[in-house]
Protein backbone atom coordinates (compact mmCIF):
# COMPACT_ATOMS: atom_id res chain seq x y z
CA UNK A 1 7.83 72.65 -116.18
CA UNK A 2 5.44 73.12 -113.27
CA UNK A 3 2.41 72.00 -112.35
CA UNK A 4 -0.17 74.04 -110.62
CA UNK A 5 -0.66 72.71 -107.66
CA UNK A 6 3.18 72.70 -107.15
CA UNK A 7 3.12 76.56 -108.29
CA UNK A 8 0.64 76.80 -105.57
CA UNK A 9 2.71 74.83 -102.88
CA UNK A 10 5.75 77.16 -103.42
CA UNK A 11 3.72 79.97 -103.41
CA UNK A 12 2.52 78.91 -99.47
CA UNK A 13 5.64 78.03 -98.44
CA UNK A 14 7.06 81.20 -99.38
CA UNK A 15 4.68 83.06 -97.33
CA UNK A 16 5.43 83.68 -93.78
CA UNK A 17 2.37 83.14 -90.68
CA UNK A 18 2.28 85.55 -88.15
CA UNK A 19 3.38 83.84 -83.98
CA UNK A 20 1.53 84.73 -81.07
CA UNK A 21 3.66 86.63 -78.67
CA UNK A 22 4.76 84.22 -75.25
CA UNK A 23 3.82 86.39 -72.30
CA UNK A 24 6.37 85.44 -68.96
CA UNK A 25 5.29 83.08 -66.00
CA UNK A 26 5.16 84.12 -62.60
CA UNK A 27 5.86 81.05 -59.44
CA UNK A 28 3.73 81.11 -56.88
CA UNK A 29 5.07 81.05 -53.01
CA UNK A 30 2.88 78.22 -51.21
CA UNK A 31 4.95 79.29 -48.37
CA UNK A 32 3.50 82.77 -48.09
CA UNK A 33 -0.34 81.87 -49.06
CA UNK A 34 -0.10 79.09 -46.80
CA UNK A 35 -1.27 76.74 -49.64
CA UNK A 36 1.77 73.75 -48.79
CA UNK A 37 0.71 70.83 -46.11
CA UNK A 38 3.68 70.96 -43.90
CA UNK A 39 3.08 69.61 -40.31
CA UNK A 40 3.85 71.53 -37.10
CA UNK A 41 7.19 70.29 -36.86
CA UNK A 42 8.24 71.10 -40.76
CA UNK A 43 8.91 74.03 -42.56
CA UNK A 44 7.70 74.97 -45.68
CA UNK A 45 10.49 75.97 -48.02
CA UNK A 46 9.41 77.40 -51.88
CA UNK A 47 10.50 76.11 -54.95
CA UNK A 48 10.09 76.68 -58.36
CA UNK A 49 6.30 75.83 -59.05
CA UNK A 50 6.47 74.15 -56.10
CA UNK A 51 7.69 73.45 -52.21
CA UNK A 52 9.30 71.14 -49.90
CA UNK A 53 8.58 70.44 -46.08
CA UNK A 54 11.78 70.52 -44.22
CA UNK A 55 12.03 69.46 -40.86
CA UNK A 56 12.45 71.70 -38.15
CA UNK A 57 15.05 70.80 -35.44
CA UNK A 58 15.38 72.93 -32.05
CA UNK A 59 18.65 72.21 -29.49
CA UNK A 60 18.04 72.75 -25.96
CA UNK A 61 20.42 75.13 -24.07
CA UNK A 62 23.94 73.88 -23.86
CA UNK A 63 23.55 72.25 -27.61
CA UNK A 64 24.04 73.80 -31.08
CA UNK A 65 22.65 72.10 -34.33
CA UNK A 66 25.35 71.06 -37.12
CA UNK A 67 24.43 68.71 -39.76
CA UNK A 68 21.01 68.11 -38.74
CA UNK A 69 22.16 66.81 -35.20
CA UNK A 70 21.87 68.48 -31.84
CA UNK A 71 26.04 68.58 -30.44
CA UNK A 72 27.19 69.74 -26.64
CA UNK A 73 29.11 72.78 -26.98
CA UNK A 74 32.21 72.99 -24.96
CA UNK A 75 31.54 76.40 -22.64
CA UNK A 76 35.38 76.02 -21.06
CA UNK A 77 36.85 75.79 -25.01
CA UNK A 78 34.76 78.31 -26.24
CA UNK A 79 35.55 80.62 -22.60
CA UNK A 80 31.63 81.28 -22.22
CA UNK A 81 31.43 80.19 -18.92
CA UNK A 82 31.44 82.01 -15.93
CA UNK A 83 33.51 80.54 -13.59
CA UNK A 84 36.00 82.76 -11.47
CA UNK A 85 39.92 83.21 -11.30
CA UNK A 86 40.04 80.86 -8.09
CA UNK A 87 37.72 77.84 -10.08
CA UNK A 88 38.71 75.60 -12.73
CA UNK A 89 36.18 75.10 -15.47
CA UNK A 90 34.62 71.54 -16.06
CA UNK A 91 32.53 71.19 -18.82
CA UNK A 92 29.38 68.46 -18.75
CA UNK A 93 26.97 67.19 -21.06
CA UNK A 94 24.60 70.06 -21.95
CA UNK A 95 26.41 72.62 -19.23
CA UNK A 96 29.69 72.94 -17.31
CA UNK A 97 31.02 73.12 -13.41
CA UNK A 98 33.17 75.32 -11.87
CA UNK A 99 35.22 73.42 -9.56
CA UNK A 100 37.31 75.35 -6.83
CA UNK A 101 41.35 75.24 -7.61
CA UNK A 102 42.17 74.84 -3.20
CA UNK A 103 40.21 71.86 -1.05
CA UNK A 104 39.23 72.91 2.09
CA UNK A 105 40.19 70.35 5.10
CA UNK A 106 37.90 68.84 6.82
CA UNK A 107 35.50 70.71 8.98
CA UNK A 108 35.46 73.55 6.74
CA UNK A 109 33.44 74.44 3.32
CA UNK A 110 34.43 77.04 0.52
CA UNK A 111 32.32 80.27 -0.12
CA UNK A 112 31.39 81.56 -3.47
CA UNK A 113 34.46 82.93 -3.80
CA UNK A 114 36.74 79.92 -3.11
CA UNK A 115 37.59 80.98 0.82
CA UNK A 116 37.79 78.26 3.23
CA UNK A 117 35.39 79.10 6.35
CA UNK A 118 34.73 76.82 9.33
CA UNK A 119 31.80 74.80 9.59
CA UNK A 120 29.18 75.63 12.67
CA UNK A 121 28.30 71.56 13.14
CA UNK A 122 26.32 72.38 16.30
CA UNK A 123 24.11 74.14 14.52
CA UNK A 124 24.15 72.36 11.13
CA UNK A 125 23.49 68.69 12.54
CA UNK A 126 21.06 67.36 13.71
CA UNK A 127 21.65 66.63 17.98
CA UNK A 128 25.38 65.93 17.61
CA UNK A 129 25.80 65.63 21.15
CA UNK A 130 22.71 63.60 22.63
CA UNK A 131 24.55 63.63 25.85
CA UNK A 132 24.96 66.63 26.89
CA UNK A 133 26.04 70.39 25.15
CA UNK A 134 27.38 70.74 21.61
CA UNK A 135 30.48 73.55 21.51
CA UNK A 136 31.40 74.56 17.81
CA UNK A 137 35.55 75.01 17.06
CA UNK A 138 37.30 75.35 14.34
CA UNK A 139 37.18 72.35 11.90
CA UNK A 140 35.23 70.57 14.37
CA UNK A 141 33.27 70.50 17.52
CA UNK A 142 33.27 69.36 21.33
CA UNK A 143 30.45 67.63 23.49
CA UNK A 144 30.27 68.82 27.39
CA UNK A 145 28.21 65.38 29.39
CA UNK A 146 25.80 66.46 31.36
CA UNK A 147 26.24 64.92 35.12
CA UNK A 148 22.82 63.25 36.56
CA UNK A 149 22.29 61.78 40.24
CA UNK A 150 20.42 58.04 40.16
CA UNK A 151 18.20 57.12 43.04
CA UNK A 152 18.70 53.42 43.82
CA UNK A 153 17.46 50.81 41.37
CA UNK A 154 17.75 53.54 38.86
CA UNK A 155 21.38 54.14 36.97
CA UNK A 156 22.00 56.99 34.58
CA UNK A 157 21.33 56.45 30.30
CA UNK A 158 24.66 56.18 28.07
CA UNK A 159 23.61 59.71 27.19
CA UNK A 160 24.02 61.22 30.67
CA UNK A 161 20.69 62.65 30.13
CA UNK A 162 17.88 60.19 32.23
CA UNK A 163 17.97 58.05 35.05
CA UNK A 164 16.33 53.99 33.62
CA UNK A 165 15.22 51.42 36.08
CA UNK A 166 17.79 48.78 36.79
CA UNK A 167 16.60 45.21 35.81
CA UNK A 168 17.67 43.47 38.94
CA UNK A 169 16.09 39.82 37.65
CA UNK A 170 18.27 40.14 34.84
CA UNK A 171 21.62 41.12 35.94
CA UNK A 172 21.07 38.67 39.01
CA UNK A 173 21.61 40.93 41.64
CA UNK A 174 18.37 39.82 43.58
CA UNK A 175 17.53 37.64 47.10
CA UNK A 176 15.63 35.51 45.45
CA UNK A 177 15.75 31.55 46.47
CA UNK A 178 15.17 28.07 44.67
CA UNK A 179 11.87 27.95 43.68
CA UNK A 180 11.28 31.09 43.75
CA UNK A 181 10.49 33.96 40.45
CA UNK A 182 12.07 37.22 40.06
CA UNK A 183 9.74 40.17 39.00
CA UNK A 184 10.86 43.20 38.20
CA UNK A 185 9.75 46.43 39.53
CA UNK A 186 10.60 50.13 39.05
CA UNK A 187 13.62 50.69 41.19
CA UNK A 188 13.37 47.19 42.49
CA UNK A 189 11.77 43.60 42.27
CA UNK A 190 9.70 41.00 43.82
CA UNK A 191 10.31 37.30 44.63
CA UNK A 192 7.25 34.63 43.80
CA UNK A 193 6.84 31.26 44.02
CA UNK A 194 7.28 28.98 41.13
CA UNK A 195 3.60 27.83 40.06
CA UNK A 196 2.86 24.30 41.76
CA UNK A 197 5.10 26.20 45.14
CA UNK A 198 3.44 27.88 48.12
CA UNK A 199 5.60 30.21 50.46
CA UNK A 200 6.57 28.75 53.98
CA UNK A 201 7.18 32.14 56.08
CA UNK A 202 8.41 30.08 58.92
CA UNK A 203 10.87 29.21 56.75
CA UNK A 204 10.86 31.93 54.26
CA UNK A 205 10.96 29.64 51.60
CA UNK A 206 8.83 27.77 48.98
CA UNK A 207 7.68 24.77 49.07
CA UNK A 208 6.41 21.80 46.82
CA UNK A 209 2.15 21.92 46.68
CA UNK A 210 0.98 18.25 46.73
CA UNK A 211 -1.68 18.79 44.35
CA UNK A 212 -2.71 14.97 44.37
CA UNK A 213 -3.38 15.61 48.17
CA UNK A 214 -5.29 19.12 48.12
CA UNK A 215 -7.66 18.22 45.19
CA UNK A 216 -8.35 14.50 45.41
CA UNK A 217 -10.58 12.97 43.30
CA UNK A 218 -10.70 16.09 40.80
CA UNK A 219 -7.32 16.35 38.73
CA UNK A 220 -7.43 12.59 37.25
CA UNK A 221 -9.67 10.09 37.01
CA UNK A 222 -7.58 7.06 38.14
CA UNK A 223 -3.93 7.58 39.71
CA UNK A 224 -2.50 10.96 40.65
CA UNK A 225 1.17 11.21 41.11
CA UNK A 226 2.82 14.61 42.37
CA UNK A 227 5.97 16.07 41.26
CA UNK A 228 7.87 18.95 41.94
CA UNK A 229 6.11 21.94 41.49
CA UNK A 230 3.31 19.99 38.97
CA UNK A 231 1.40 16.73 39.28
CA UNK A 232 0.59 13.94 36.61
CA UNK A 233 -2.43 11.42 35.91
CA UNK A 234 -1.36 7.84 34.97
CA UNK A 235 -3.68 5.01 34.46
CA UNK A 236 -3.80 1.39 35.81
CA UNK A 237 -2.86 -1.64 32.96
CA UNK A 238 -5.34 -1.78 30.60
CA UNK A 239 -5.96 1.68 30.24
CA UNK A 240 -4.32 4.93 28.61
CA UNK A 241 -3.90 8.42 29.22
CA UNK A 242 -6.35 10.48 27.23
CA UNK A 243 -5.14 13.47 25.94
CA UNK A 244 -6.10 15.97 27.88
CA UNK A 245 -3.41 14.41 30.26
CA UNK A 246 -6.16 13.35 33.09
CA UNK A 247 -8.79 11.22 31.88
CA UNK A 248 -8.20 7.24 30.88
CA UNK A 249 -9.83 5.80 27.99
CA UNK A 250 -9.62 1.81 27.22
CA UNK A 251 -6.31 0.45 25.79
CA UNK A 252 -7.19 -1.78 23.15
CA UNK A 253 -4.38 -4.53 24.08
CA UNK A 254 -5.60 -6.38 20.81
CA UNK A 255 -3.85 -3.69 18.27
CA UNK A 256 -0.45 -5.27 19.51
CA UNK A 257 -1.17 -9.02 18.56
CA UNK A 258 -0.61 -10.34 22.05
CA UNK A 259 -2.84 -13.74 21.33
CA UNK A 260 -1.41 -16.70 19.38
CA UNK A 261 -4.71 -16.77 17.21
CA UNK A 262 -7.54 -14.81 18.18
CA UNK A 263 -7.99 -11.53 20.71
CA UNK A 264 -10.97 -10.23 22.17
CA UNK A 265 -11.00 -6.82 23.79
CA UNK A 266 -12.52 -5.84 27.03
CA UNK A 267 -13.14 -2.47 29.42
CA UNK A 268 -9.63 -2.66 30.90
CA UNK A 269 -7.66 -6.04 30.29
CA UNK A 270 -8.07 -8.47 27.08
CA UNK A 271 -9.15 -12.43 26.21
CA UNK A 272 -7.29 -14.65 24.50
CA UNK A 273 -9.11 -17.33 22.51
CA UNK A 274 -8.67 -20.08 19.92
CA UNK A 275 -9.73 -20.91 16.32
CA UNK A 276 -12.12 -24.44 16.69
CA UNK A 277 -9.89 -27.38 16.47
CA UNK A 278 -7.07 -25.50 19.09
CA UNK A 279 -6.93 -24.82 22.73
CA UNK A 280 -5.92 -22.44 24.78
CA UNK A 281 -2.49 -23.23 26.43
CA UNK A 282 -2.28 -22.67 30.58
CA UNK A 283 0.12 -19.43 29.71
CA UNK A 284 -3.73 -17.67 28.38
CA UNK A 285 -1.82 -17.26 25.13
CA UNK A 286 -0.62 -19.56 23.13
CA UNK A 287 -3.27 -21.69 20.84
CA UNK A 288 -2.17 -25.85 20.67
CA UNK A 289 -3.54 -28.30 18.15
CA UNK A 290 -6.20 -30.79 19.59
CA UNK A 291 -5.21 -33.92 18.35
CA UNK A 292 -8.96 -35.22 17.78
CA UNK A 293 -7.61 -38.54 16.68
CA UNK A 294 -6.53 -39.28 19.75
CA UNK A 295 -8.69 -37.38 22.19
CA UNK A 296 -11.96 -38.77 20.39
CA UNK A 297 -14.39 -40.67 22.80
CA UNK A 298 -15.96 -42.43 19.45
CA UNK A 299 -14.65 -43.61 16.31
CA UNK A 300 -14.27 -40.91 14.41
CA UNK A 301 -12.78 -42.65 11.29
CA UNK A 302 -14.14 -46.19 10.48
CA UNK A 303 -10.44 -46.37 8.80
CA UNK A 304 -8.10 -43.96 9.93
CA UNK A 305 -7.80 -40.70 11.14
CA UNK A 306 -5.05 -38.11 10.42
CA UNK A 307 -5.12 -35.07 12.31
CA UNK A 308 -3.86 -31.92 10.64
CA UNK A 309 -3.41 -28.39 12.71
CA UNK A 310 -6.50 -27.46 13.95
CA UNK A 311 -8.83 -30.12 12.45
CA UNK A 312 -8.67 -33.88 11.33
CA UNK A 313 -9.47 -35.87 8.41
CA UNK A 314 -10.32 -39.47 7.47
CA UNK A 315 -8.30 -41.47 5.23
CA UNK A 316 -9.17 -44.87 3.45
CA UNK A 317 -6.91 -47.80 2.34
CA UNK A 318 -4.84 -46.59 -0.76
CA UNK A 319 -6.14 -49.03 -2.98
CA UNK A 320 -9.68 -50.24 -3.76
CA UNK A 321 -11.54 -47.26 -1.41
CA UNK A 322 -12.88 -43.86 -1.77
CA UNK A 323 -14.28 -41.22 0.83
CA UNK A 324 -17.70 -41.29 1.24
CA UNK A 325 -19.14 -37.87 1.04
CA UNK A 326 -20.02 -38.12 4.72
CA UNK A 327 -16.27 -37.71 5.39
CA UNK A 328 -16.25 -40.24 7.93
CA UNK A 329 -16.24 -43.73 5.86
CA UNK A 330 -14.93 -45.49 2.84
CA UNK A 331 -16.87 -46.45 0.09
CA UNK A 332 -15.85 -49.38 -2.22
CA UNK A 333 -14.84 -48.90 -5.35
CA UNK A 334 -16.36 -51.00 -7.78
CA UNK A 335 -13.67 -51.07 -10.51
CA UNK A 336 -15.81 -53.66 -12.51
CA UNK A 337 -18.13 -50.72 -13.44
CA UNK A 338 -15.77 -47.69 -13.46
CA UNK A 339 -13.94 -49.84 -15.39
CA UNK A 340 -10.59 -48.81 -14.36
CA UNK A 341 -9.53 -52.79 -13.80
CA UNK A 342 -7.00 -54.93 -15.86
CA UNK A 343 -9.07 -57.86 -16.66
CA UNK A 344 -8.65 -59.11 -20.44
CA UNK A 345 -11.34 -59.82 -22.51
CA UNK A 346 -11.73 -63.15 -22.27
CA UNK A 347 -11.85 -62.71 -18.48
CA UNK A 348 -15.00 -61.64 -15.87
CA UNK A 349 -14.14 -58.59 -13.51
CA UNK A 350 -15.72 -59.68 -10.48
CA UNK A 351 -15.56 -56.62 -7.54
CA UNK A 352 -15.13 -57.16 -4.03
CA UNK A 353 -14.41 -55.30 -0.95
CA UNK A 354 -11.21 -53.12 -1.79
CA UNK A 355 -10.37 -54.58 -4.62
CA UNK A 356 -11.54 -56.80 -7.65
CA UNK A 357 -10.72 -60.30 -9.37
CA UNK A 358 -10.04 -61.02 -13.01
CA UNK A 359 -11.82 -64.51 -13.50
CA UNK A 360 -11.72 -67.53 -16.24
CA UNK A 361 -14.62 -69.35 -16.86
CA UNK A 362 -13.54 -71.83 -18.93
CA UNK A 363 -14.95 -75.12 -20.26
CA UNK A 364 -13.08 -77.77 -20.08
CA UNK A 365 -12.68 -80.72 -23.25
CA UNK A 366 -16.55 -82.59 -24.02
CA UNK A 367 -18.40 -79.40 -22.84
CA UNK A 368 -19.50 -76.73 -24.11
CA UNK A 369 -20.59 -72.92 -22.56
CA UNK A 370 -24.22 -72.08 -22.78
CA UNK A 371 -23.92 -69.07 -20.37
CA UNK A 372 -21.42 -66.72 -18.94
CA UNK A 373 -20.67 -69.13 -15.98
CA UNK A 374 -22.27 -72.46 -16.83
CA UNK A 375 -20.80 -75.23 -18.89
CA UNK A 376 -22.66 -78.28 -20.38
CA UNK A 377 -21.39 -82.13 -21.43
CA UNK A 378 -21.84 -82.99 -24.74
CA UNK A 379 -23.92 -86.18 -25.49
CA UNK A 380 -21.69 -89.55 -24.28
CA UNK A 381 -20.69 -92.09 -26.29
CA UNK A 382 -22.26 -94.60 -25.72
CA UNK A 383 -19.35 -97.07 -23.89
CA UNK A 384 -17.50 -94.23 -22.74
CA UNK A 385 -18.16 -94.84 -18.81
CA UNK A 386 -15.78 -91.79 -17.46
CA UNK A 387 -17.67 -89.35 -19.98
CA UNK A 388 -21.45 -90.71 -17.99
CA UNK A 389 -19.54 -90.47 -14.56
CA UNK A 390 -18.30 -86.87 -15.37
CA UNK A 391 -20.61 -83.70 -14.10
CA UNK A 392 -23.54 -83.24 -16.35
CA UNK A 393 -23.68 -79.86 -15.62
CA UNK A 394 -20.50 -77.01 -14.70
CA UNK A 395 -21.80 -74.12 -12.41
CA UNK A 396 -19.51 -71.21 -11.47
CA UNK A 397 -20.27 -69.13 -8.41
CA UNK A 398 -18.38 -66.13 -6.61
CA UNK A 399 -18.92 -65.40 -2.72
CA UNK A 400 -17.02 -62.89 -0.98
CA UNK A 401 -16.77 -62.53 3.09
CA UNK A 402 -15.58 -60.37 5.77
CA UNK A 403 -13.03 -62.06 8.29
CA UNK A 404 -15.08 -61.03 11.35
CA UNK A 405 -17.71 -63.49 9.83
CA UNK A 406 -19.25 -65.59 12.50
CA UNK A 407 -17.76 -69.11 12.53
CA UNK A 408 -19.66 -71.53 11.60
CA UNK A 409 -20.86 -69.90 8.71
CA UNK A 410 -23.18 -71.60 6.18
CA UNK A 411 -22.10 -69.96 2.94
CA UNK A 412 -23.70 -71.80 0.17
CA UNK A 413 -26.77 -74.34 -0.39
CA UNK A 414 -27.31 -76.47 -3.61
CA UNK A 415 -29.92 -78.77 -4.88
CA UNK A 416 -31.85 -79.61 -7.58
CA UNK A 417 -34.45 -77.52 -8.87
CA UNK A 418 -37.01 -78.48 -9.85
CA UNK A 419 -36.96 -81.51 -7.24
CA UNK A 420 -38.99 -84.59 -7.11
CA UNK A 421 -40.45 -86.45 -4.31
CA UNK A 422 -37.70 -89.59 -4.30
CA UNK A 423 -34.80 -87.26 -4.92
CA UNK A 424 -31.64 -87.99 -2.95
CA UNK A 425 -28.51 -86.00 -2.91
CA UNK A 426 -25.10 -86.49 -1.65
CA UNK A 427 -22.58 -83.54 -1.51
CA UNK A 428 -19.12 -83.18 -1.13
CA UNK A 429 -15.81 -80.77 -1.38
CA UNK A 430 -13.53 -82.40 -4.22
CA UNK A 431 -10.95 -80.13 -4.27
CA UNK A 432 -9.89 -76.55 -2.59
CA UNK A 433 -10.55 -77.43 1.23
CA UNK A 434 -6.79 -79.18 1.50
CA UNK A 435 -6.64 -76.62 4.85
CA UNK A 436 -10.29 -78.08 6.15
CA UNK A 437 -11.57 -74.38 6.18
CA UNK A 438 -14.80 -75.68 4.84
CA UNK A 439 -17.56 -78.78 5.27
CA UNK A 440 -20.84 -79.38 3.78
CA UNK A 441 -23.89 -80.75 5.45
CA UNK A 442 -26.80 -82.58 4.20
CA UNK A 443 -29.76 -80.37 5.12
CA UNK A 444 -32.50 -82.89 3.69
CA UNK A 445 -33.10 -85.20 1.25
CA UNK A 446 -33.07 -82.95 -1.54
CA UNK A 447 -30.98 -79.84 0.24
CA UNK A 448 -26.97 -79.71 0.87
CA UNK A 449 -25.31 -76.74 2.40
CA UNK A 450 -21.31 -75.83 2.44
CA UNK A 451 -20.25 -74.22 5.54
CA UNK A 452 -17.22 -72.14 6.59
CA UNK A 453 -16.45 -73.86 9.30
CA UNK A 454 -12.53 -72.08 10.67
CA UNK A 455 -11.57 -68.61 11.24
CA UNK A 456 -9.81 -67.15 8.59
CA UNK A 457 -7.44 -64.53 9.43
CA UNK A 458 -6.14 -62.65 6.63
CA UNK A 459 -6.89 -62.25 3.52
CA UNK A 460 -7.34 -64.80 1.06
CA UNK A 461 -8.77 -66.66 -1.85
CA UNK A 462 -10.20 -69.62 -2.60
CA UNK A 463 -11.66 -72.09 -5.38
CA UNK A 464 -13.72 -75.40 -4.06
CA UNK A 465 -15.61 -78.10 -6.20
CA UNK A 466 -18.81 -78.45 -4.82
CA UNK A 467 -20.40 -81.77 -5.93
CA UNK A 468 -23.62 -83.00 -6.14
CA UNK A 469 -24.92 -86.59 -6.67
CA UNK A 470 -28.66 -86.40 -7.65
CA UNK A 471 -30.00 -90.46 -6.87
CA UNK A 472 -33.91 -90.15 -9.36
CA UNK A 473 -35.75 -93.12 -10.06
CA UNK A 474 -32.85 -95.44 -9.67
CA UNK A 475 -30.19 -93.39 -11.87
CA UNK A 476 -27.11 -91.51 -10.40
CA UNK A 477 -26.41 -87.61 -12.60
CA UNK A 478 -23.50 -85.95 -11.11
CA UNK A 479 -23.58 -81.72 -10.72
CA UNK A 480 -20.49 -79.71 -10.44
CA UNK A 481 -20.68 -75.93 -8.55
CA UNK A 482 -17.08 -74.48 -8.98
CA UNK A 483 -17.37 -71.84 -6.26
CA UNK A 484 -14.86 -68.79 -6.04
CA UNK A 485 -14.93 -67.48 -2.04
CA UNK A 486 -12.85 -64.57 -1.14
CA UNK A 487 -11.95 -63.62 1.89
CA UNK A 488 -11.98 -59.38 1.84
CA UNK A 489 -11.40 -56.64 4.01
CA UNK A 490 -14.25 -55.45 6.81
CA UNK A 491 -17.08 -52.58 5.19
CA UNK A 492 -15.29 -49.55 5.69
């Protein structure tokens, strides 16, 4: 059973719609309206409903497109030439040759139809025969020399055509002498003197100019010597040529070290001279050491004096001495206070002249030290006579002396102090003076004095006991002065 609305579906189906008829297309040729873009060099080629630009490609003569591509074409293979029977054809890039089948020899040339015929060279190059008349024959050609006559000093050109001046200075065949120049001249030459030659006609030759003798005073300015055919200008010693070659300027004789030490340049000659502390030598020269040391007048040293090259300077003893800052004398060294001595601690550094001493001052048993160099008795028993007759009192004392000292010498004094009116001393050298270098001297009642009384001659040392017997109100007190004395070297 169907429905309607499938009733109605058959019933469209079954029906048939009218078509629209299809009416034919016609292309269009862009070529012909000129519608394409093809460039100049293309050309437009139509298509179906469209075109293509093809590119246009032009041989030159001799070449024939194929394949896109320009190619020679072979005129002799293809027998489009136009050579004739008597030529062979060569073909080229592009064109071809037609080369002749029989060479001519030489001297002839072929026509344009392949005959030999001579060649006219007289009239085809260019003055063949420069000396004299070109005749043209066959395969070649002859030259006829033209004769010429010379006058003298003249001869005739390798062409035959002009007469040229002989060059009689060059070939030598002149009269010219020594000393003399050949100039040349048309047709013949000329003899001169040399320059610095004047001619002798007596003689008929040339001779030397003394220039030194016909300009004197005006060529140099010191010496003229002549030479043959010139002059030159020298200078005397001390001088050298300038260089224009006549004028003399100072030689400086100094640049060449001809001094020992020192050179002073003067107007013509040189001067030696020497540094201070040298002299000049008799040879004007040479510079020698002065030997001050020995050459001085004075003392120059208060020591001693060691000259060195050009100078001199002082020395001092090796030990004990230094060089004053004058330069001229030794100073003692006082090695108490540099302390640069070897005294121990329980000794006194005592400095003298050149040197120093390490001294003891020692106590000896029953006294005791209440200074540096003073020792004192201890209280006496009281029946102990050799304790009551010993020194009450132990003084030391250092003197020091030169060995030029005047002889007799007082070198010490002792008393007591404070004295008293009735005070009465007696003094005396105990021990040290075995050699009697020294003696004492009662001055007063109260005064004593110990005196040096021989030379002493080197240098030396000594310790002396100096005593003292003090007489007051009836009692006798003994004093002991224990006196070092050294004997040093003179103030330098």
């Amino acid at each position: 059973m169907l429905t309607c609305c499938e009733d109605e579906g058959l019933s469209l189906n079954a029906k048939e719609r009218p078509r629209p008829t299809a009416l034919p297309r016609k292309d269009v040729n862009e070529c012909v309206t000129n519608s394409h873009n093809c460039q100049a060099s293309e050309r437009c080629v139509n298509t179906v409903g469209s075109f293509v630009c093809e590119r246009t490609v032009t041989c030159p003569a001799g070449y024939q497109l194929r394949n896109g591509v320009c190619e020679d074409i072979d005129e002799c293979t293809l027998n489009s030439h136009n050579c004739g029977g008597r030529f062979e054809c060569e073909n080229t890039e592009g064109s071809f040759l037609c080369n002749p089948k029989q060479r001519c020899l030489t001297g002839f040339t072929q026509d344009s139809h392949g005959n030999c015929i001579d060649i006219n060279e007289c009239s085809s190059l260019s003055d063949p025969c420069s000396a004299g008349n070109c005749i043209n024959t066959v395969g070649s050609y002859t030259c006829q020399r033209k004769v010429i006559m010379c006058s003298q000093g003249f001869h005739s050109s390798p062409d035959g055509t002009r007469c040229i001046d002989v060059n009689e200075c060059q070939t030598g065949n002149h009269g010219c002498g020594g000393g003399q120049v050949c100039h040349n001249l048309p047709g013949s030459y000329r003899c001169d003197c040399q320059t610095g030659y004047q001619y002798d006609a007596l003689r008929q030759v040339c001779t030397d100019v003394n220039e030194c003798w016909s300009y004197p005073g005006r060529l140099c300015a010191q010496t003229c010597e002549n030479s043959p055919g010139s002059y030159r200008c020298s200078c005397t010693a001390g001088f050298s040529l300038a260089l224009d070659g006549k004028n003399c300027e100072d030689l400086n004789e100094c640049d060449s070290s001809p001094c020992g030490q020192e050179c002073a340049n003067i107007y013509g000659s040189y001067q030696c001279y020497c540094r201070r502390g040298f002299y000049l030598k008799e040879d004007g020269h040479t510079c020698e050491d002065i030997d001050e040391c020995s050459q001085s007048i004075g003392n120059l040293c208060v020591f001693e004096c060691v000259n060195i090259p050009g100078r001199y300077q002082c020395a001092c003893p090796p030990n004990g001495y230094t060089l004053s800052t004058s330069g001229h004398t030794c100073r003692d060294i006082d090695e108490c206070t540099t302390g640069v001595h070897n005294c121990s601690r329980d000794q006194t550094c005592y400095n003298i002249q050149g040197g120093y001493r390490c001294l003891s001052f020692s106590c000896p048993p029953n006294y005791k030290k209440v200074s540096d160099t003073r020792c004192e008795r201890n209280v006496c028993p009281a029946n102990s006579v050799e304790c009551q007759t010993s020194p009450l009192r132990i003084t030391y004392y250092q003197l020091s002396f030169q060995p030029n000292i005047v002889i007799p010498a007082q070198i010490f004094r002792i008393g007591p102090s404070p004295a008293y009116s009735g005070d009465n001393i007696a003094i005396s050298i105990t021990r040290g003076n075995e050699e009697n270098y020294f003696s004492t001297r009662k001055l007063n009642s109260f005064t004593g004095a110990v005196y040096l009384q021989r030379q002493v001659r080197e240098l030396r040392d000594f310790l002396i006991d100096v005593e003292m017997k003090l007489l007051r109100q009836g009692a006798f007190t003994t004093f002991l002065a224990r006196i070092y004395v050294f004997i040093t070297s003179n103030t330098l």
